[in-house]
Structures are given as structure tokens and as C-alpha cells.
N, C-alpha and C. Protein backbone atom coordinates (compact mmCIF):
# COMPACT_ATOMS: atom_id res chain seq x y z
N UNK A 1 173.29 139.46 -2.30
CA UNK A 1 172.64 139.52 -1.00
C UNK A 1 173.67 139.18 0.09
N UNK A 2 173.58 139.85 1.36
CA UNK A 2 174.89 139.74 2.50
C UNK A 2 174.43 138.84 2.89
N UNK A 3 175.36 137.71 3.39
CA UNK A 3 174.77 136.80 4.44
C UNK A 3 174.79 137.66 6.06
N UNK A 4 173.73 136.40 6.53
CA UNK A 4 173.42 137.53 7.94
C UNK A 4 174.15 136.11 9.00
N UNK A 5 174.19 136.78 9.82
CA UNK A 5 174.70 135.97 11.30
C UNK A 5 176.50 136.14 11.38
N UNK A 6 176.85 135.27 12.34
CA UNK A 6 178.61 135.66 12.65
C UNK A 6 179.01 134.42 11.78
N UNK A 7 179.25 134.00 11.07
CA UNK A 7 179.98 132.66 10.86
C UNK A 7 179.44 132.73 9.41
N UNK A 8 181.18 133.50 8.76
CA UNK A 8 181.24 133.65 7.32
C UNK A 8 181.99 133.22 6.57
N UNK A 9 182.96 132.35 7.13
CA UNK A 9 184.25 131.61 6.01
C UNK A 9 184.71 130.14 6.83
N UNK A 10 185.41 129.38 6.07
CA UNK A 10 185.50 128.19 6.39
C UNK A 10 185.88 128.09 7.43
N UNK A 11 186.77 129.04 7.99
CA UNK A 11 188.07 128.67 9.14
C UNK A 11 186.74 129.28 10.80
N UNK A 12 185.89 130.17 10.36
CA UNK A 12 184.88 130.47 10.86
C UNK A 12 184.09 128.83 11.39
N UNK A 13 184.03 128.16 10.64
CA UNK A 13 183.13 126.68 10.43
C UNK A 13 183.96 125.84 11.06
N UNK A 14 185.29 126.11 10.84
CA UNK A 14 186.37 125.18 11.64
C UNK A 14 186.25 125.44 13.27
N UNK A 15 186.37 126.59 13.22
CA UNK A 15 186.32 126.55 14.72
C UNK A 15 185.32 126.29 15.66
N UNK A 16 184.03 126.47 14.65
CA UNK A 16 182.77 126.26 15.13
C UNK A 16 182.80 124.72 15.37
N UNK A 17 183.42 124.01 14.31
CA UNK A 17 182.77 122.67 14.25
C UNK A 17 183.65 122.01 15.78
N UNK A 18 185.12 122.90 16.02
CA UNK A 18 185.69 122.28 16.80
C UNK A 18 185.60 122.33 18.33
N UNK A 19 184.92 123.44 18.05
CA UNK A 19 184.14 123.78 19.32
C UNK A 19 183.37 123.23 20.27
N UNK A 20 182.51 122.64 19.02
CA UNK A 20 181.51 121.60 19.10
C UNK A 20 181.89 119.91 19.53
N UNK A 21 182.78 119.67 18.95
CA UNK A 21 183.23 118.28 18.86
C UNK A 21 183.61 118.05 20.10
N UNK A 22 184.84 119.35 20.40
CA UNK A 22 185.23 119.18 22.02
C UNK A 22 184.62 118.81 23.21
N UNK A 23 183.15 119.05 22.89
CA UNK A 23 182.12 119.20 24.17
C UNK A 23 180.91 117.81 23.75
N UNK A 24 181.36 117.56 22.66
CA UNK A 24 180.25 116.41 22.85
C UNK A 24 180.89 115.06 23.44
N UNK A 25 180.19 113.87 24.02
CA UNK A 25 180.67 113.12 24.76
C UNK A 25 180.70 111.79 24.22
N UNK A 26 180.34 111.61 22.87
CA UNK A 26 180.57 110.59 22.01
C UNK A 26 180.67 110.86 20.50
N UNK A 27 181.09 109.77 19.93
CA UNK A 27 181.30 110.31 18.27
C UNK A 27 179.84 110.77 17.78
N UNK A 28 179.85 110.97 16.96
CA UNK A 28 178.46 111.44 16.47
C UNK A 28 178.05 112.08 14.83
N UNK A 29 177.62 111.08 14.18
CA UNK A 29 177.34 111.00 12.70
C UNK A 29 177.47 112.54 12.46
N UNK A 30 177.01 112.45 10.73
CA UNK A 30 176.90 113.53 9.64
C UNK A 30 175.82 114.43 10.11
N UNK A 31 174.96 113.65 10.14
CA UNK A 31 173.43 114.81 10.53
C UNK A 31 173.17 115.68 11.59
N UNK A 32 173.63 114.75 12.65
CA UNK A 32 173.66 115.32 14.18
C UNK A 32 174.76 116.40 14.01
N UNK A 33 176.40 116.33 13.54
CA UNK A 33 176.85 117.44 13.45
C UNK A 33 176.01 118.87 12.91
N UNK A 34 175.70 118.24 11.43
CA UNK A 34 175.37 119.36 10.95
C UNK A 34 174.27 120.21 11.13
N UNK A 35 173.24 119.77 12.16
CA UNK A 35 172.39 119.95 13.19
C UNK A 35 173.15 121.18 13.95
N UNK A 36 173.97 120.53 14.37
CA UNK A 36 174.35 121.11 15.52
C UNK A 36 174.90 122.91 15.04
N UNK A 37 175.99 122.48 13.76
CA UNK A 37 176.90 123.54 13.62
C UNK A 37 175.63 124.66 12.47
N UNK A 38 174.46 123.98 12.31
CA UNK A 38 173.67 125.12 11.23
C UNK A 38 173.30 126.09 12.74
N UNK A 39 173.72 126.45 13.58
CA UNK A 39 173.02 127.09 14.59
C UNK A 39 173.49 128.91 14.55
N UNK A 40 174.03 129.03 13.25
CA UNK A 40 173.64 130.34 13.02
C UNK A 40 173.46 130.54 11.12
N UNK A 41 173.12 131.60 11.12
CA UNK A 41 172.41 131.61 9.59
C UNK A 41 173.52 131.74 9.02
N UNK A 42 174.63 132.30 8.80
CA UNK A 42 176.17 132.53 8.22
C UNK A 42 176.55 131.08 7.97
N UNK A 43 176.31 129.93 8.50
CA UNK A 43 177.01 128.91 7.66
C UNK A 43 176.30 128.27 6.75
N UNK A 44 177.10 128.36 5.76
CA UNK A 44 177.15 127.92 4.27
C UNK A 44 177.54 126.00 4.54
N UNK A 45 176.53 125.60 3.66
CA UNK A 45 176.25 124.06 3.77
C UNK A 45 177.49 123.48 3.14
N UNK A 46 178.01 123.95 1.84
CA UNK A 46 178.79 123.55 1.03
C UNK A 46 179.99 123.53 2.17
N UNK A 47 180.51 124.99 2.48
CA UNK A 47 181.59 125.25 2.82
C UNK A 47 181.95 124.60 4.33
N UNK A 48 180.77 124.30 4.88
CA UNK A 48 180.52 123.22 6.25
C UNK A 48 181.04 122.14 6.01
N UNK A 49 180.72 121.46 4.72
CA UNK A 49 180.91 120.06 4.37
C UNK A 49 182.50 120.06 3.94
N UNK A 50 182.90 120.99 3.04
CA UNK A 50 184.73 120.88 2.80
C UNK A 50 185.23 121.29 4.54
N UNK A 51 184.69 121.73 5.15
CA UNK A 51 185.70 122.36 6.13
C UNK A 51 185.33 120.68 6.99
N UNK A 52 184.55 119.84 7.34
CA UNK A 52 184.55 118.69 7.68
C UNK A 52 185.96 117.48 7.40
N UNK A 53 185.67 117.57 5.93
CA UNK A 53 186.38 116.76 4.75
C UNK A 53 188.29 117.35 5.26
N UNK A 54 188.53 118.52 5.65
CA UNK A 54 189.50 119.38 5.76
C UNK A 54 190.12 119.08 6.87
N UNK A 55 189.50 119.03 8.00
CA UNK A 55 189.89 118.74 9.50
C UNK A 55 189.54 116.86 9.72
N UNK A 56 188.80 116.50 9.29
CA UNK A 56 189.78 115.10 9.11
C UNK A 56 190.76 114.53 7.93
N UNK A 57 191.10 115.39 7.10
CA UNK A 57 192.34 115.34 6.58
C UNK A 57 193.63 115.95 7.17
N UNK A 58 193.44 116.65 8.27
CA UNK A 58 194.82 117.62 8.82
C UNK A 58 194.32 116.89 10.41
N UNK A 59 193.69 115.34 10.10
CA UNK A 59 193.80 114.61 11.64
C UNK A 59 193.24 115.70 12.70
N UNK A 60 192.46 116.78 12.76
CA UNK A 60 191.36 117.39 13.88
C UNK A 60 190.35 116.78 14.04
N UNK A 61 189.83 115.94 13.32
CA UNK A 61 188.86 115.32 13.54
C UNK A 61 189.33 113.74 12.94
N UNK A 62 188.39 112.57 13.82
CA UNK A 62 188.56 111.13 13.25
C UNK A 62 187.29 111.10 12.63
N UNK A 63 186.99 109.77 11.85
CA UNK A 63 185.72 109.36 11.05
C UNK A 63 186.23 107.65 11.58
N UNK A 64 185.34 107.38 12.04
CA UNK A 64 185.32 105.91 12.18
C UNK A 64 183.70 105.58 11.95
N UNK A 65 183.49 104.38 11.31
CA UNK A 65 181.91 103.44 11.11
C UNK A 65 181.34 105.36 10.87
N UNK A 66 181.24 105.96 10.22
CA UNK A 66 180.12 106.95 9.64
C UNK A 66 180.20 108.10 11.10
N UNK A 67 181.09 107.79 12.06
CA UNK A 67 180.80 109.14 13.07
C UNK A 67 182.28 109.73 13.41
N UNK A 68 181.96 110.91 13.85
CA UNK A 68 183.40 111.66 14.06
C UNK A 68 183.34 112.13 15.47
N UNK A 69 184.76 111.82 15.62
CA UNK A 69 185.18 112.81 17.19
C UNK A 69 186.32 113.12 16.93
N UNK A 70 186.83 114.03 17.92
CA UNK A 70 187.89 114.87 17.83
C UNK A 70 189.06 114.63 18.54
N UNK A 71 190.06 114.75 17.54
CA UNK A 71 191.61 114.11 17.95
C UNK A 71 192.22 115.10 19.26
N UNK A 72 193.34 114.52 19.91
CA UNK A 72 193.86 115.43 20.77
C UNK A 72 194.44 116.69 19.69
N UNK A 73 195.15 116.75 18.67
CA UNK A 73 195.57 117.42 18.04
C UNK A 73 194.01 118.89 17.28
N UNK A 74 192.93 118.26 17.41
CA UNK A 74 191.68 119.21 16.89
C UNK A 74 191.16 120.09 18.60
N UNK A 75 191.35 119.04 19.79
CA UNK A 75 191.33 119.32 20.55
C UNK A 75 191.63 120.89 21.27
N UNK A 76 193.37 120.43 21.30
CA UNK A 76 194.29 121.31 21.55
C UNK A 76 193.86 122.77 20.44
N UNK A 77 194.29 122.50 19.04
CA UNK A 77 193.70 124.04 18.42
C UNK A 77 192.74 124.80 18.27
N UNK A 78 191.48 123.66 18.78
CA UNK A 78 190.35 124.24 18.78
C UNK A 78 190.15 125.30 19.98
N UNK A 79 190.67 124.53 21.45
CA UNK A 79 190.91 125.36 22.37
C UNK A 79 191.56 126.74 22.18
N UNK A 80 192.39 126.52 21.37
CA UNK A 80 193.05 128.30 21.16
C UNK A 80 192.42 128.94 20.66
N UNK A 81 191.74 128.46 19.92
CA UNK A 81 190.93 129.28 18.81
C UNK A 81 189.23 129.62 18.92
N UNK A 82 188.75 129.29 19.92
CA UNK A 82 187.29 128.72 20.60
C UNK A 82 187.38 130.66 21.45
N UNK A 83 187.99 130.90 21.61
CA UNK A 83 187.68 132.54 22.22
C UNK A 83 187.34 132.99 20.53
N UNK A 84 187.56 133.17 19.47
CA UNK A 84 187.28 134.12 18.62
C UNK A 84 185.63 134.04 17.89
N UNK A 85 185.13 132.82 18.37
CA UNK A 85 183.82 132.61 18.07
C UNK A 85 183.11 133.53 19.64
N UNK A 86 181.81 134.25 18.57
CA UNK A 86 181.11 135.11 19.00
C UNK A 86 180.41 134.67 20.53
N UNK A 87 180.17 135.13 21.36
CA UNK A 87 179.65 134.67 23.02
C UNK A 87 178.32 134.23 22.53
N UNK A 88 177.33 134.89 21.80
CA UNK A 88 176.08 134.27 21.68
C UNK A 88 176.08 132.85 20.55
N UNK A 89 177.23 132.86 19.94
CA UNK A 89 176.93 131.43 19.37
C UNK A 89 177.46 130.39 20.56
N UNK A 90 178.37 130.67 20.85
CA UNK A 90 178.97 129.79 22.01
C UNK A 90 178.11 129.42 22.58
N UNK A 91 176.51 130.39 23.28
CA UNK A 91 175.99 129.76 24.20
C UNK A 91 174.84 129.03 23.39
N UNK A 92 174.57 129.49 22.27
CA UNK A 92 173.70 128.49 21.65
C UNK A 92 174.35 127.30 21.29
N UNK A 93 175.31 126.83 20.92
CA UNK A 93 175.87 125.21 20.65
C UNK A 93 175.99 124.99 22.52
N UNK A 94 176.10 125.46 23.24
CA UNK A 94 176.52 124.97 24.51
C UNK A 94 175.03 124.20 24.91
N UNK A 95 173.78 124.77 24.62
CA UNK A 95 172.72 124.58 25.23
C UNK A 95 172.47 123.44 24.14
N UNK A 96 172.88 123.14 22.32
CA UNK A 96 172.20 122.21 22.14
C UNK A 96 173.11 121.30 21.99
N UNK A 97 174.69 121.04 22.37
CA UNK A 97 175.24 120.19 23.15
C UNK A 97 174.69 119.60 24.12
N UNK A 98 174.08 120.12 25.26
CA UNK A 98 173.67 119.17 27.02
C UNK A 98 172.76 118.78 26.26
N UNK A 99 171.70 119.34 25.51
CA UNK A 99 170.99 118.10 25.06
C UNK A 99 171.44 116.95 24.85
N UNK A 100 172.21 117.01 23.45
CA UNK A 100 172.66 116.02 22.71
C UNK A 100 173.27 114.62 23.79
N UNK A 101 173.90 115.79 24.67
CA UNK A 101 174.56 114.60 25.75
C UNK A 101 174.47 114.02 26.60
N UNK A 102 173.11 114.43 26.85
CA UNK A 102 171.96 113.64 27.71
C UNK A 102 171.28 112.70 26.53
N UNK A 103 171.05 112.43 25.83
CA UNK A 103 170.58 111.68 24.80
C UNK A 103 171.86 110.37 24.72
N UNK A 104 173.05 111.29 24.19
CA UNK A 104 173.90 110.14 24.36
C UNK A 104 174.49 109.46 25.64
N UNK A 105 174.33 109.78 26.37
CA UNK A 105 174.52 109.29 27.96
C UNK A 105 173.39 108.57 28.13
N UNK A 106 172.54 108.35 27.60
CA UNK A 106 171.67 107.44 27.63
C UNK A 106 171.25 106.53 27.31
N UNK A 107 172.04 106.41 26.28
CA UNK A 107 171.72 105.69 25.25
C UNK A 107 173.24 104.91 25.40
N UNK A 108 174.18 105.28 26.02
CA UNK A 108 175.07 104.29 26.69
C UNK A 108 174.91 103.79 27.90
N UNK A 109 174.08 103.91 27.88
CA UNK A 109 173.48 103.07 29.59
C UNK A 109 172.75 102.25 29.14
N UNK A 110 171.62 102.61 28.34
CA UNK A 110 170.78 101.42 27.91
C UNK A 110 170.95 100.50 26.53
N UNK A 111 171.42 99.75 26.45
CA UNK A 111 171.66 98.78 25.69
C UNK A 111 171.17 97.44 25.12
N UNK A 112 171.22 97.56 24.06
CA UNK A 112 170.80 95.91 23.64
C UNK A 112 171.61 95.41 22.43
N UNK A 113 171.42 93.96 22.75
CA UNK A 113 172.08 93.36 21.48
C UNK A 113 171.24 92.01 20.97
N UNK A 114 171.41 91.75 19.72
CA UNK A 114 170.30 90.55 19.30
C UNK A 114 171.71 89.63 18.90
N UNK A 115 171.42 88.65 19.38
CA UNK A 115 172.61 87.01 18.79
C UNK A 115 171.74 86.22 18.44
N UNK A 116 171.94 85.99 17.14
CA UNK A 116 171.40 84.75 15.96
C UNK A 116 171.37 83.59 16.57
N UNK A 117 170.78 82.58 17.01
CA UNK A 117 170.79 81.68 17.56
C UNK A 117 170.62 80.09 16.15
N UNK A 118 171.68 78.92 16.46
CA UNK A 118 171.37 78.25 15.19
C UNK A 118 169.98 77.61 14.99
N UNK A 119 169.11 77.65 16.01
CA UNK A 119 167.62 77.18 15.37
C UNK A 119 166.94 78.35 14.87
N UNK A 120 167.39 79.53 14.50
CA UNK A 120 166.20 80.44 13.62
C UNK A 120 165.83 81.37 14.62
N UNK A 121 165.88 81.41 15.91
CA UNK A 121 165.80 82.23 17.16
C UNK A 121 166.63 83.05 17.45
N UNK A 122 166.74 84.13 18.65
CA UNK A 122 167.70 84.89 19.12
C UNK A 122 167.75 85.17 20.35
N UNK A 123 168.50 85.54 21.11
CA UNK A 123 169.10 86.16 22.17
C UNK A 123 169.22 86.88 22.07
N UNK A 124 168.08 87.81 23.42
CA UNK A 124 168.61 89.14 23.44
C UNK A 124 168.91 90.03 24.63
N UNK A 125 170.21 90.04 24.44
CA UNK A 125 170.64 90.61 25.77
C UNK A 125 170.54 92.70 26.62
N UNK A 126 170.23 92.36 26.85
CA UNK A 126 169.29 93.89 27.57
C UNK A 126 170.25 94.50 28.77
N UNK A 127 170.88 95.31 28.63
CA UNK A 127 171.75 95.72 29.99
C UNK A 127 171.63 97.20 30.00
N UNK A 128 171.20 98.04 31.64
CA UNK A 128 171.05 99.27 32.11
C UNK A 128 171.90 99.10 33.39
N UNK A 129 173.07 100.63 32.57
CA UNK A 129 174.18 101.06 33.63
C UNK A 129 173.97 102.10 34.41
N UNK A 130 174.03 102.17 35.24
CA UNK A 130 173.79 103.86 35.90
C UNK A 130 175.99 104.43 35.47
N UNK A 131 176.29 105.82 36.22
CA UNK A 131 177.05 106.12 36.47
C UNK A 131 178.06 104.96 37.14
N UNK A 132 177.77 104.15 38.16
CA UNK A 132 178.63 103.28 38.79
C UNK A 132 178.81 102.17 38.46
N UNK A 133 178.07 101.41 37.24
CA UNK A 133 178.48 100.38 36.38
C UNK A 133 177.01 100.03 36.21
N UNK A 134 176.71 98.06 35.88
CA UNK A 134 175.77 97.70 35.79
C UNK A 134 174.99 97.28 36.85
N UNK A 135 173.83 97.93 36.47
CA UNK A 135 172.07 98.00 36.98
C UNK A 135 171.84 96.13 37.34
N UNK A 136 171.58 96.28 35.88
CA UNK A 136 170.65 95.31 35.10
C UNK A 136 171.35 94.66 33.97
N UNK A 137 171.04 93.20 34.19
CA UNK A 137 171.38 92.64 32.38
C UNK A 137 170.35 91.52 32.81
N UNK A 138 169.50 91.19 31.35
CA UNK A 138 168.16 90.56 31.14
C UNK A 138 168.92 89.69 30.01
N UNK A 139 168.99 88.60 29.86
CA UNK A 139 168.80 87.70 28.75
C UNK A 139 167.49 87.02 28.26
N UNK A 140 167.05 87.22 27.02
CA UNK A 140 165.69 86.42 26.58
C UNK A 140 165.67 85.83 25.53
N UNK A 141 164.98 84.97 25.18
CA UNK A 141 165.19 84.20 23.82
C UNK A 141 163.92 84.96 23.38
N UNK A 142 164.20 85.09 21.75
CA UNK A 142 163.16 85.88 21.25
C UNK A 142 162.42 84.67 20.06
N UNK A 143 161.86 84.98 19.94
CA UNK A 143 161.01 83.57 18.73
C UNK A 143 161.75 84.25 17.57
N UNK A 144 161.42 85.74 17.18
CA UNK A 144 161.44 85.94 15.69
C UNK A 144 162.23 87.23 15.71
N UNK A 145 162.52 87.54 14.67
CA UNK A 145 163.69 88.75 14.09
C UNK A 145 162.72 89.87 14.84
N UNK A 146 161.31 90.05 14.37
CA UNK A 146 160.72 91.30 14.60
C UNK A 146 160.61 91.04 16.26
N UNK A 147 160.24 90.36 16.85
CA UNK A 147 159.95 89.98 18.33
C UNK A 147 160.97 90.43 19.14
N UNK A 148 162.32 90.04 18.57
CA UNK A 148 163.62 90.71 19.06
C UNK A 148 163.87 92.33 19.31
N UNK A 149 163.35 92.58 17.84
CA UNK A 149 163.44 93.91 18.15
C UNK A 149 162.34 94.82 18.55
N UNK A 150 161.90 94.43 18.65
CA UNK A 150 160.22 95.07 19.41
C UNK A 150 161.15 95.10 21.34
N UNK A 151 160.98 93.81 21.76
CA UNK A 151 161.24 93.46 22.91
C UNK A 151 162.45 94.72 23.62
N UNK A 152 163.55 94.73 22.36
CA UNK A 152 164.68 95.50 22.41
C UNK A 152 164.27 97.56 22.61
N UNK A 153 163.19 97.52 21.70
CA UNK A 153 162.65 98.89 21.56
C UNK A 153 162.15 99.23 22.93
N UNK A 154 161.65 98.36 23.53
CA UNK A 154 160.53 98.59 24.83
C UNK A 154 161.38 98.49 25.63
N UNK A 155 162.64 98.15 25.79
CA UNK A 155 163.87 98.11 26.71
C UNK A 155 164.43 99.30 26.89
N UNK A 156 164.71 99.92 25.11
CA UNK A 156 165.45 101.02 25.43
C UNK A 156 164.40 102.16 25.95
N UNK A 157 162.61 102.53 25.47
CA UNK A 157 162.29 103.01 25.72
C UNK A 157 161.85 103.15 27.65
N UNK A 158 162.00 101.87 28.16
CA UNK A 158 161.08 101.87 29.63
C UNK A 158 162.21 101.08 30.43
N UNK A 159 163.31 101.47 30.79
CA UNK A 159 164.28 100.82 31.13
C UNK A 159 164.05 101.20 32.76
N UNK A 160 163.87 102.20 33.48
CA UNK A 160 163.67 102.47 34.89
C UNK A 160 162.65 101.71 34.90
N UNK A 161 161.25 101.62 34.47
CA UNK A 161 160.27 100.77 34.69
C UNK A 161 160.34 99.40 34.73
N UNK A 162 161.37 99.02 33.96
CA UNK A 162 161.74 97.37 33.73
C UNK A 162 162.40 97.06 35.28
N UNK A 163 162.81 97.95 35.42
CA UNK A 163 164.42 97.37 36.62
C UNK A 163 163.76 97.41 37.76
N UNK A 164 162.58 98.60 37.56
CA UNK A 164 161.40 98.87 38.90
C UNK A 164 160.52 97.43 39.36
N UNK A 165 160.39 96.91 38.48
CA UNK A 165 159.37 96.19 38.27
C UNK A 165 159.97 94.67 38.36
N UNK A 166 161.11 94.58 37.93
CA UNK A 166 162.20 93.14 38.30
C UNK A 166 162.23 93.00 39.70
N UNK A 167 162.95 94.69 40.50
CA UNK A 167 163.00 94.58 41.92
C UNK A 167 161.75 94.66 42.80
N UNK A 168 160.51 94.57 41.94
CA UNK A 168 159.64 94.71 43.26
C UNK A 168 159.36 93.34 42.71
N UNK A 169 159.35 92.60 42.05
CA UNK A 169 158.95 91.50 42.08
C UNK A 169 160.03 90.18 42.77
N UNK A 170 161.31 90.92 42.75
CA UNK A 170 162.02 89.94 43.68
C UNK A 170 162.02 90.11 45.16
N UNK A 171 161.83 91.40 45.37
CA UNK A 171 161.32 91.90 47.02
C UNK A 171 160.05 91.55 47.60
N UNK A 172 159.17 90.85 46.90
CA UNK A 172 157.81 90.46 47.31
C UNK A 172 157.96 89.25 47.41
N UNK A 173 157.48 88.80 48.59
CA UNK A 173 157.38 87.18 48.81
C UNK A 173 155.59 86.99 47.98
N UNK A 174 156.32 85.62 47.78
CA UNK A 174 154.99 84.72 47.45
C UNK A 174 153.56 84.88 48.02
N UNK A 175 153.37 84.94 49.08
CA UNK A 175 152.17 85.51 49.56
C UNK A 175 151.63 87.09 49.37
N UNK A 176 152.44 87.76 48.81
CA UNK A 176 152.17 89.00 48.54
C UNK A 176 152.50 90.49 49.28
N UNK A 177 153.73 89.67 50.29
CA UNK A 177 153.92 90.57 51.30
C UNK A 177 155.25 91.19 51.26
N UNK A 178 155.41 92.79 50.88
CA UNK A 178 156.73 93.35 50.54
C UNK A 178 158.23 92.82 51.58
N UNK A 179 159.43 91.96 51.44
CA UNK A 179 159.87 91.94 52.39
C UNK A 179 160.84 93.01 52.37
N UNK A 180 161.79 93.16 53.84
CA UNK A 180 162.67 94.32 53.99
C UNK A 180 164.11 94.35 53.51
């Protein structure tokens, strides 16, 4: 049976993958790549995974803590080689790149961290950056492991609402009257 779509041999997968790497804006695990690069029916899972294994062995790609980004050296060849991949795959990884990188741009703005505290408690520190640095940073003591991370979840999920809701409560005087 023929395989169908543009992307039929490894070096096909290479360029795809490097394509890809170039344009994303943080490292980014196993799954999320391979998310990304199944975006036409021609690639072969196996041959995805050696051509991975391949380009961070010939240093095009790094692996650090379980995620990969791309060296100046994967960079540079990918660029030369990024015209021979087909215009309609190009624009499909392009469109589920800005996703991806609105996700991760976001998720570097909003932040948390839990610190073990020696009575059995924690600290948890909560910080939202815009583009021009930091927003917001919240410190709280949490009673319990799960409390921490609950508290932490509702941070990353409602973080404009938190910061909304800090500043109208420091802009309101005591009597209830917005000041200027």
C-alpha cells in the first residue's frame, strides 16, 4: 500500500522536525513534538523517532530534563533546507506552532513554586509577568501538600482575575469608595 501525503523518508522528517523546532519558543517534550510533526499522513512513527535520536546525535537538536530545542548548528541547516518542504505543510505546522506558543508564553508568565517549609507546611510563591517583567508575586503559606497545589492550579488557571481583584482591592478605601 503507497503511503499518502508529502513526507516520505527520514531526511523528509528531519527537515520537518527542524522546521518546527526553529519556530517554537521553548523546549518542548516527546509528545508535543510528535504532535506537532504527525501533521501529515507520510510520517512514519518509527522513522520520526530514529530521525529525533539522529539530530540530537549530529548536535541539531539538544535534550535536556525530557525536552528538546534546537542548536544554532540545527538552526542554521534547517534554514537551508526548510524551502524543500511542501508550502501546504509549512502552513499547517506554522498555524499549530502560534498555538503551541501562545500556550507556552503563558505559561512563562504564570508561575508557581511550592517550598517545603520545616513544620510540615509550604510556601507558595505565585508570580504573573506580562511582556515588561513582573505583574505580580503573591507569597502564601499553604497548610497541606494538596492545599498548595490546588491554590497553585487556581493561580495558573485565573491569574488576570487574581491581579484584577488584588488591585481593586488596594484602590478602594475602607469606606468603600474607589480612590484615583
Amino acid at each position: 500500500m503507497a503511503r499518502v501525503g508529502f513526507i516520505h523518508d527520514k531526511l523528509d522528517i528531519k527537515f520537518l522536525v527542524l522546521y518546527i523546532m526553529s519556530r517554537v519558543v521553548a523546549p518542548i517534550d516527546m509528545p508535543t513534538l510528535t504532535d506537532l510533526t504527525m501533521c501529515d499522513e507520510g510520517v512514519d512513527y518509527f522513522a520520526f523517532a530514529e530521525a529525533i535520536h539522529e539530530l540530537v546525535d549530529t548536535e541539531h537538536l539538544a535534550l535536556e530534563d525530557d525536552r528538546y530545542s534546537i542548536t544554532e548548528k540545527g538552526r542554521k541547516n534547517g534554514a537551508i533546507c526548510e524551502s524543500s518542504l511542501p508550502y501546504s505543510i509549512r502552513v499547517k505546522c506554522d498555524k499549530n506552532v502560534a498555538k503551541l506558543n501562545s500556550r507556552l508564553r503563558r505559561d512563562a508568565q504564570v508561575r508557581s513554586e511550592r517550598i517545603p517549609r520545616g513544620d510540615g507546611t509550604f510556601t507558595l510563591v505565585m508570580a504573573l509577568d506580562d511582556e515588561h517583567g513582573n505583574l505580580l508575586t503573591i507569597e502564601m503559606l499553604a497548610a497541606t501538600e494538596q492545599q498548595c497545589d490546588r491554590l497553585a492550579e487556581q493561580f495558573k488557571a485565573h491569574p488576570e482575575q487574581i491581579y484584577n481583584g488584588v488591585l481593586d482591592v488596594l484602590l478602594t478605601d475602607f469606606d468603600g469608595k474607589e480612590q484615583s
